[in-house]
C-alpha atoms as a PDB file:
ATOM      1  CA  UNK A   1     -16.214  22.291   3.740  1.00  0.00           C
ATOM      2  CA  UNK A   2     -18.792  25.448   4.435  1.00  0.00           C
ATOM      3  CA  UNK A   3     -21.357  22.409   6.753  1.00  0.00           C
ATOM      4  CA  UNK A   4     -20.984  21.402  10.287  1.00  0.00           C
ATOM      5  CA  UNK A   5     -19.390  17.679   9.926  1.00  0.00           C
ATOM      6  CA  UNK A   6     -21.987  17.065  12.820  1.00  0.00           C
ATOM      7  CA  UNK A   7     -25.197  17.825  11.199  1.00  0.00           C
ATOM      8  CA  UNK A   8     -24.407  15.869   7.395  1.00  0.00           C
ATOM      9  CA  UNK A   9     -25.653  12.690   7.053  1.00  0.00           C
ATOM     10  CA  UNK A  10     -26.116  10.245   3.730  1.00  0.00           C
ATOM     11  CA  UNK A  11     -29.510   9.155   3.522  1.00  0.00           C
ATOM     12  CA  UNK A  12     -29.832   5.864   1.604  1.00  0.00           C
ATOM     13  CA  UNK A  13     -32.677   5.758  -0.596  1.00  0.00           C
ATOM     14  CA  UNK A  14     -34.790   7.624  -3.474  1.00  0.00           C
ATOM     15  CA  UNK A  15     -36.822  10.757  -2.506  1.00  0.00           C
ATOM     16  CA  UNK A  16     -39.527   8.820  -3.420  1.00  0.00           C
ATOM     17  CA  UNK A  17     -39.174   6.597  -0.859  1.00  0.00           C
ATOM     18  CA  UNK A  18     -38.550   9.283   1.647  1.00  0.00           C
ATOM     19  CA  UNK A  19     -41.898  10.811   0.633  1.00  0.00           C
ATOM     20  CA  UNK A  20     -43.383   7.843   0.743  1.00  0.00           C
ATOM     21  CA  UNK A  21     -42.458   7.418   4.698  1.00  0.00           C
ATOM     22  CA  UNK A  22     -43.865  10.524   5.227  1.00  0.00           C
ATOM     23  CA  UNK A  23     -40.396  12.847   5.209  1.00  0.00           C
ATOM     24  CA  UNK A  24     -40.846  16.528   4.726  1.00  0.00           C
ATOM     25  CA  UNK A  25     -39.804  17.873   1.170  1.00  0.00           C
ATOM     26  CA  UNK A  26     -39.985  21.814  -0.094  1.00  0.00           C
ATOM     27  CA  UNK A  27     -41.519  22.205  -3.852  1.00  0.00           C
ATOM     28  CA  UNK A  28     -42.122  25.002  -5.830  1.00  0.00           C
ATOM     29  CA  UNK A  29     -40.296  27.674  -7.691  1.00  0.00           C
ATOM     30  CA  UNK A  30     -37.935  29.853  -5.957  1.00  0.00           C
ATOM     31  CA  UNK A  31     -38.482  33.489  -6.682  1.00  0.00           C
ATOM     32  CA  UNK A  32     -35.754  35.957  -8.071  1.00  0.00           C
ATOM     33  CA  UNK A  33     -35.119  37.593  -4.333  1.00  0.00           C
ATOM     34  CA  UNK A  34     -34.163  33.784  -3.315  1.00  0.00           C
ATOM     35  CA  UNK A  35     -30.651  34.195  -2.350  1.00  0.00           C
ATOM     36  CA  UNK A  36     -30.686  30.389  -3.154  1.00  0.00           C
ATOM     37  CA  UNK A  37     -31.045  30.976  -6.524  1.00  0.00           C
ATOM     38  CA  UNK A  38     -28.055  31.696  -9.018  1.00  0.00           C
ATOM     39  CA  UNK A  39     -27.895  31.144 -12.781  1.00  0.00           C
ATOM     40  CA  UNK A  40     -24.505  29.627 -14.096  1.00  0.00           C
ATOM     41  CA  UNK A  41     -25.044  31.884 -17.184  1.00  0.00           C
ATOM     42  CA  UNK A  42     -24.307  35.002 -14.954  1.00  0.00           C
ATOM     43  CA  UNK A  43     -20.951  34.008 -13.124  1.00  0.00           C
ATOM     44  CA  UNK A  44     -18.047  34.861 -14.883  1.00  0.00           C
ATOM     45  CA  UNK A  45     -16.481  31.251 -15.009  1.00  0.00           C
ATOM     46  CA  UNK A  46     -13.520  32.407 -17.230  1.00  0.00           C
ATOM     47  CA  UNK A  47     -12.295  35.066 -14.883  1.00  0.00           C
ATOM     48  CA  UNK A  48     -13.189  33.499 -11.632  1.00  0.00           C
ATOM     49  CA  UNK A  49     -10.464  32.139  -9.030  1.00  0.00           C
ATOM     50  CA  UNK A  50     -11.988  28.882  -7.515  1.00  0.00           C
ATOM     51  CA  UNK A  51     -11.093  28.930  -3.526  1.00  0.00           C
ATOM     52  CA  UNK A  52     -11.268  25.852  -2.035  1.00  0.00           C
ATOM     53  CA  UNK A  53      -9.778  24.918   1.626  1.00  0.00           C
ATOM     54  CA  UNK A  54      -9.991  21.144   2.680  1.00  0.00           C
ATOM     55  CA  UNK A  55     -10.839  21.138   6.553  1.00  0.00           C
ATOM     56  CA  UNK A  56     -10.544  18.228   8.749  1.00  0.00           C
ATOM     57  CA  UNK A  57     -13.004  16.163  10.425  1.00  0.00           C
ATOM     58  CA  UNK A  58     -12.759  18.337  13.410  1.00  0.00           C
ATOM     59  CA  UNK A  59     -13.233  21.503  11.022  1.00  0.00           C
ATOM     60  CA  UNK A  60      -9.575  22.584  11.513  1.00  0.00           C
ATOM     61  CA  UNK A  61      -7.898  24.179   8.399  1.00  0.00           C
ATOM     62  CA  UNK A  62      -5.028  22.026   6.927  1.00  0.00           C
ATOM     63  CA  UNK A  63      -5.222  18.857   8.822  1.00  0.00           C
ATOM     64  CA  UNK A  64      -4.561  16.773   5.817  1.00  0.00           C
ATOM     65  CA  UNK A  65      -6.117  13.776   6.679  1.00  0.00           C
ATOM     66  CA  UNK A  66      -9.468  13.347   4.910  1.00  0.00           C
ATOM     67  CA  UNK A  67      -8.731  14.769   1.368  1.00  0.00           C
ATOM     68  CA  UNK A  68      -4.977  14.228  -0.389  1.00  0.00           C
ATOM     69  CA  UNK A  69      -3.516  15.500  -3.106  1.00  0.00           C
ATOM     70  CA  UNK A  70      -1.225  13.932  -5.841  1.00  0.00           C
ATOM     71  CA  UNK A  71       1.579  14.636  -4.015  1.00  0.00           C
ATOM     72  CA  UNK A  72       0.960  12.245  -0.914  1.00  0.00           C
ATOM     73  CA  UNK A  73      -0.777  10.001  -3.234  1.00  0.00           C
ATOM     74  CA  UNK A  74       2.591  10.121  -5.313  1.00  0.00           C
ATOM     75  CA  UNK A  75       4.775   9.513  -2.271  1.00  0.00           C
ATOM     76  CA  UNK A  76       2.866   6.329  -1.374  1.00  0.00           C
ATOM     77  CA  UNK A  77       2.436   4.962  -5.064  1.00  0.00           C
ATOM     78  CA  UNK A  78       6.726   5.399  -4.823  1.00  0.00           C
ATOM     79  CA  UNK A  79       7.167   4.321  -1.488  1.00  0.00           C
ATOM     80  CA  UNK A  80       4.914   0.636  -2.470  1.00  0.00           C
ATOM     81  CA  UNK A  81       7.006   0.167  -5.512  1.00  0.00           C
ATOM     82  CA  UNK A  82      10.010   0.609  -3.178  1.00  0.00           C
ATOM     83  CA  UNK A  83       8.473  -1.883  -0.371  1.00  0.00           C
ATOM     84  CA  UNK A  84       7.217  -4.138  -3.426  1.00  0.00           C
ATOM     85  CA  UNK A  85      10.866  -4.981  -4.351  1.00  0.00           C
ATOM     86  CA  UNK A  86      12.139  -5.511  -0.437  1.00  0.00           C
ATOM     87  CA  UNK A  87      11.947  -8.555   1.630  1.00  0.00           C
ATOM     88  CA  UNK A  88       8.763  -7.592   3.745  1.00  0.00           C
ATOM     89  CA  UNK A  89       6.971  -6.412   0.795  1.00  0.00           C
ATOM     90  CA  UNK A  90       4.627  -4.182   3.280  1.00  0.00           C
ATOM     91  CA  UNK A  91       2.714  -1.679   1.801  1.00  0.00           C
ATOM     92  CA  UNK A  92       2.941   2.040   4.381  1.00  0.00           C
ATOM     93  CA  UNK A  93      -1.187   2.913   2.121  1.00  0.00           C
ATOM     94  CA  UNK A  94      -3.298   0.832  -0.099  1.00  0.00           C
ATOM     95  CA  UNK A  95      -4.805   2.906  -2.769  1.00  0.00           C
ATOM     96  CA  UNK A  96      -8.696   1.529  -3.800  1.00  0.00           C
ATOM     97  CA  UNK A  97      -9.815   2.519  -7.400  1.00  0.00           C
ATOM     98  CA  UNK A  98     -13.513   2.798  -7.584  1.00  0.00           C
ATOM     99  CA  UNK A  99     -13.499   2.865 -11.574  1.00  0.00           C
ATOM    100  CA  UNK A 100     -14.661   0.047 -13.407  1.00  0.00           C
ATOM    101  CA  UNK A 101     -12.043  -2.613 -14.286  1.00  0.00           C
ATOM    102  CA  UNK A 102     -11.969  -1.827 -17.961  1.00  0.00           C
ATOM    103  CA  UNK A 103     -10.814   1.420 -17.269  1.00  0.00           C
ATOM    104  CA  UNK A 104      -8.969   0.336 -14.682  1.00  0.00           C
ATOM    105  CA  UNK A 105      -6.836  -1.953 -16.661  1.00  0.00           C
ATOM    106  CA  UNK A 106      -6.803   0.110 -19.748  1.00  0.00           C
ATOM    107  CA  UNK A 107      -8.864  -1.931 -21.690  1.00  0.00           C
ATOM    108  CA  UNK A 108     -12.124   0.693 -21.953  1.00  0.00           C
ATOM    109  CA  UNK A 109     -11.479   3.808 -22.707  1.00  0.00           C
ATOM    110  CA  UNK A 110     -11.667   7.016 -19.988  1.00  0.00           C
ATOM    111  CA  UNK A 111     -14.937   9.109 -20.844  1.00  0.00           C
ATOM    112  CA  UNK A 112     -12.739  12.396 -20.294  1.00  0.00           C
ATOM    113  CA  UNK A 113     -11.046  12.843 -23.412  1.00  0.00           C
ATOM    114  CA  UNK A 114      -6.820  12.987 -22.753  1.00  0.00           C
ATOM    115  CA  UNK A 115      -6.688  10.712 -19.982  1.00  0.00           C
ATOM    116  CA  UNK A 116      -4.722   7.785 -20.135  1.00  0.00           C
ATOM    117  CA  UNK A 117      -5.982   3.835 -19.219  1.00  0.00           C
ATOM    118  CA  UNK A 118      -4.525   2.053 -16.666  1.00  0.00           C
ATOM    119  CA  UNK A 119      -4.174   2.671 -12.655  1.00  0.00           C
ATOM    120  CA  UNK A 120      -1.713   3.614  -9.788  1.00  0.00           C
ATOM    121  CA  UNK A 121       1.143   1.137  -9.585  1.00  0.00           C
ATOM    122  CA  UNK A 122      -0.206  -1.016  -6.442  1.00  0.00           C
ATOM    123  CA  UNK A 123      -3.472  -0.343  -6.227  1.00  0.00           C
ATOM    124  CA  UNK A 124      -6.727  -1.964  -5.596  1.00  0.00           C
ATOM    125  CA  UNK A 125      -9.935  -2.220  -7.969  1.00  0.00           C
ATOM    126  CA  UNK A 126     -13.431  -2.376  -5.945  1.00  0.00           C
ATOM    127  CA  UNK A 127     -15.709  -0.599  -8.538  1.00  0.00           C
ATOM    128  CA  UNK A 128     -18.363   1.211  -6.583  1.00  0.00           C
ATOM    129  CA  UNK A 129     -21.639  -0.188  -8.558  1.00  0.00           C
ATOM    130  CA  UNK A 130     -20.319  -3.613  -6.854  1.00  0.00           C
ATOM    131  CA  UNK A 131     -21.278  -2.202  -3.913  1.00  0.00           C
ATOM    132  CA  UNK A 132     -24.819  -1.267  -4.244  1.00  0.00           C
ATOM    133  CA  UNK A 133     -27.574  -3.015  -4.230  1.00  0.00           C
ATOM    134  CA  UNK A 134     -28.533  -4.792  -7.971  1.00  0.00           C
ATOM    135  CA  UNK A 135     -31.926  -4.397  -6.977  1.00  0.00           C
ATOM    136  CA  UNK A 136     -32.023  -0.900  -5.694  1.00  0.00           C
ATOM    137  CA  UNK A 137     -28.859   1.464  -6.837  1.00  0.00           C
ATOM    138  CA  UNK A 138     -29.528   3.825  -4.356  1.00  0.00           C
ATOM    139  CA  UNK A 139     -28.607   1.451  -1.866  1.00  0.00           C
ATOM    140  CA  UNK A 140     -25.800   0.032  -0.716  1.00  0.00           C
ATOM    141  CA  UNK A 141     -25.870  -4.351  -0.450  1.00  0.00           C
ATOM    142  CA  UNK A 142     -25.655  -5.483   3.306  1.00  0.00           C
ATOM    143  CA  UNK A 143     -22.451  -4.766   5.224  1.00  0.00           C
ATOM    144  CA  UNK A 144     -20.703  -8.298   5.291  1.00  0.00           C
ATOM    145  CA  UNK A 145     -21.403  -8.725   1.183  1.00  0.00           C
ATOM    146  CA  UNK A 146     -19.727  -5.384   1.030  1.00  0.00           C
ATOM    147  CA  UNK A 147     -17.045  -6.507   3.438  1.00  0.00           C
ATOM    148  CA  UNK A 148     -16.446  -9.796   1.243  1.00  0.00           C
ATOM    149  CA  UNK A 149     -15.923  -7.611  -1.622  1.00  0.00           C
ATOM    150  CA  UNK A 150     -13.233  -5.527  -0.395  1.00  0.00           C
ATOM    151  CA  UNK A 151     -11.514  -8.564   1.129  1.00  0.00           C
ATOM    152  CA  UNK A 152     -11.828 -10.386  -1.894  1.00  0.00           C
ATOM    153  CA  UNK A 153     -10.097  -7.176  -3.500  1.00  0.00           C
ATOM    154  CA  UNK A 154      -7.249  -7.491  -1.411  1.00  0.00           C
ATOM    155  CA  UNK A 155      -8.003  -5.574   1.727  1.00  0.00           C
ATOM    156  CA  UNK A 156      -7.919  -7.456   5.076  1.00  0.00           C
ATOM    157  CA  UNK A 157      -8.398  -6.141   8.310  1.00  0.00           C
ATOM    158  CA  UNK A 158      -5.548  -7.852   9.820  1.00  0.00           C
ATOM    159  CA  UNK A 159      -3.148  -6.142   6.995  1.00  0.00           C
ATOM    160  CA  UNK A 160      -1.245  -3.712   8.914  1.00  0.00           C
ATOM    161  CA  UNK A 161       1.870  -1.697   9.709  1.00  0.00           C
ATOM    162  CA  UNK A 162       3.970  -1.747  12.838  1.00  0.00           C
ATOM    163  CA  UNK A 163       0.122  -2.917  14.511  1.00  0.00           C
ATOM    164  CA  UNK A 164      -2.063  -0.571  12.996  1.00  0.00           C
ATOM    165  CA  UNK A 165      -4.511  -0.604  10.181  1.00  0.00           C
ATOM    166  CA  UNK A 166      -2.776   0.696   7.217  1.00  0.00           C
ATOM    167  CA  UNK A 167      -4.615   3.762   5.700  1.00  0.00           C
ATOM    168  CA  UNK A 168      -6.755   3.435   2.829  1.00  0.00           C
ATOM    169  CA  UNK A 169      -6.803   6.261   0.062  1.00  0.00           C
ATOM    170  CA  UNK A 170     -10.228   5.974  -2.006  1.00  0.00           C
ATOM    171  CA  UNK A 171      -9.806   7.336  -5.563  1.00  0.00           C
ATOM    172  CA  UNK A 172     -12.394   7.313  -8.587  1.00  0.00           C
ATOM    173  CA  UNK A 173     -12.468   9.515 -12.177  1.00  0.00           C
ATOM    174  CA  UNK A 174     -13.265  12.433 -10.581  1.00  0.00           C
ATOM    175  CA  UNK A 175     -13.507  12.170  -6.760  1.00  0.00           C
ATOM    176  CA  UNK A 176     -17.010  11.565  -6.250  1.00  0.00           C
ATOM    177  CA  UNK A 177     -17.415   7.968  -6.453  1.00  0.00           C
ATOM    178  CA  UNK A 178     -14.518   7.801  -4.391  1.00  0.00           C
ATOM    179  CA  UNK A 179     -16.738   9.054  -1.796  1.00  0.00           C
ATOM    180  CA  UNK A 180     -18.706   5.558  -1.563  1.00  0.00           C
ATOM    181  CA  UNK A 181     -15.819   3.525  -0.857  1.00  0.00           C
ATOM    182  CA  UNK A 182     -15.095   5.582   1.920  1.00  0.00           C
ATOM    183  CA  UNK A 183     -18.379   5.268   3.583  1.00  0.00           C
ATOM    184  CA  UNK A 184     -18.791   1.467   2.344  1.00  0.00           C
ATOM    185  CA  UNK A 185     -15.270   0.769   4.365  1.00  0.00           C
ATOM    186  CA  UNK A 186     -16.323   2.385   7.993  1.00  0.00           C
ATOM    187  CA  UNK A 187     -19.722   1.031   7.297  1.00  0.00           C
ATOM    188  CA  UNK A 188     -18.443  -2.641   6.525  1.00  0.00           C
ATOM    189  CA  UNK A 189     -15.959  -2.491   9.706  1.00  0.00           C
ATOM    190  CA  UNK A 190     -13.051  -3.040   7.905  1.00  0.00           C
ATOM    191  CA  UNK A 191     -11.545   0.661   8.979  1.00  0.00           C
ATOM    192  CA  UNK A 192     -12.349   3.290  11.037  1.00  0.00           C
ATOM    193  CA  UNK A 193     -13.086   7.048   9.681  1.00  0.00           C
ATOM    194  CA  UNK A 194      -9.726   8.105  10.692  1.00  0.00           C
ATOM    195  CA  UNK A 195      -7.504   5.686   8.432  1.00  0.00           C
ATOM    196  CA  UNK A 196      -9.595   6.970   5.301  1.00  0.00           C
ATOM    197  CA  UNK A 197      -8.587   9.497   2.972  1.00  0.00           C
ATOM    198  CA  UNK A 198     -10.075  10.626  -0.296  1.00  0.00           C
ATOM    199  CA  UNK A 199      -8.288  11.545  -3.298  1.00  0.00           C
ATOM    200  CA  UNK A 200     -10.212  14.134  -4.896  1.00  0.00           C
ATOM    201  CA  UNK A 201      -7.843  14.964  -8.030  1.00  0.00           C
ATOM    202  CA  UNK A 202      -8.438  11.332  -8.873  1.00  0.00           C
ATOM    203  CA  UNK A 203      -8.138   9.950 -12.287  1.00  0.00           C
ATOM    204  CA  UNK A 204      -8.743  13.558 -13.637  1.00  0.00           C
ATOM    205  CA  UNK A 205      -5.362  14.629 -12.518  1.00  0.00           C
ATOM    206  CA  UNK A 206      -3.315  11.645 -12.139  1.00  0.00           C
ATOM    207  CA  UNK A 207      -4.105  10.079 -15.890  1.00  0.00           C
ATOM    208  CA  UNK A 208      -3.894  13.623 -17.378  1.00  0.00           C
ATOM    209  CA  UNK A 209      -0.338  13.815 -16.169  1.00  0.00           C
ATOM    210  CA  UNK A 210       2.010  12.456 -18.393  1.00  0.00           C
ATOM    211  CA  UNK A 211       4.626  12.185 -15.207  1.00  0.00           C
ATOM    212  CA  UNK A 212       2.631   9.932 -13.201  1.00  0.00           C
ATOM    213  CA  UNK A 213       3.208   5.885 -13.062  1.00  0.00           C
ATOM    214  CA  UNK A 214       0.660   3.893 -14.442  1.00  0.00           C
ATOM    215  CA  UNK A 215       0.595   0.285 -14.989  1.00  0.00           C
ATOM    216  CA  UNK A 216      -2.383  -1.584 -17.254  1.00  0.00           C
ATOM    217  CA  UNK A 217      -1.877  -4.915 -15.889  1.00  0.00           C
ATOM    218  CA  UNK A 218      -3.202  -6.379 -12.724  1.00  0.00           C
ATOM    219  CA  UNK A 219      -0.413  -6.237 -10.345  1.00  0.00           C
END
């Protein structure tokens, strides 16, 4: 949203590695003509409309398919409780929390005061730390450990609907870990870019509205 898809790329990494291997890096203080520079102190926060328009991978307006919103997230939490009580028991999404598992289960509490504990009815836990590299956090473990861990979560490659890959819908606390799921899974193999979806509301919304199912038991 505001970059060319084509030209943004995740670097993995510390900038001090990247300085180390002789990348290019701008220092210094920008000056007051800088039209890079802006001071949070001087935007009127309180009287400011946020405008925000999700665009799709292609760059189109309203495509709908890399960032949801509660409401599709709703419909497929409803529509898996549905499926969960028929005789195929297929799931149409599969929802991947990227929370820790205390907070996933309810058991630690939510750092954002006025959420509640728990998760999505039918979801998934693969916290995202699991992911990375214990040695170097700024770095994601190699692909097939990664794989493992989302298969050992629950996700398979061969789990699909009417023979395709059912779409995966990464959510976190706030939408940003959420983000390394989604890479981690077209990285790993186990989906392409097109059946992955980011809920950016995330815990933020969902646990802060008292309407929305939550379960704090592994289910």
């Amino acid at each position: 949203c505001g970059h060319d898809v084509g030209k943004v790329k995740l670097i993995q990494g510390s900038m001090k590695e990247w300085k180390d291997m002789c990348g290019e890096a701008e220092e210094g203080v920008l000056t007051e003509e800088d039209e890079r520079l802006f001071r949070v102190s001087e935007m009127d926060l309180e009287n400011l409309t946020p405008r925000y328009t999700c665009r799709g991978r292609e760059g189109n307006v309203g495509d709908g398919d890399v960032v949801v919103g509660m409401e599709e997230v709703l419909n497929v939490v409803n529509q898996n409780i549905s499926n969960k009580n028929s005789d195929d028991g297929k799931k149409n999404a599969i929802i991947i929390d990227a929370r820790s598992y205390g907070r996933f289960v309810g058991t630690e509490p939510e750092p954002r005061p006025g959420l509640r504990g728990g998760h999505m009815p039918g979801s998934l836990n693969v916290p995202f730390v699991s992911l990375l590299d214990p040695n170097d956090l700024t770095k994601f473990r190699p692909m097939d450990e990664v794989r493992d861990i989302f298969v050992n979560a629950g996700l398979n490659k061969n789990s699909d609907v009417d023979g395709q890959n059912q779409k995966v819908i990464c959510t976190c606390g706030s939408g940003v870990t959420a983000a390394a799921l989604a890479v981690a899974l077209e990285e790993c193999g186990l989906r392409e870019k097109e059946d992955i979806s980011i809920y950016d509301g995330s815990w933020i919304e969902w646990g802060g509205d008292d309407t929305t199912p939550i379960v704090t038991t592994e289910d």
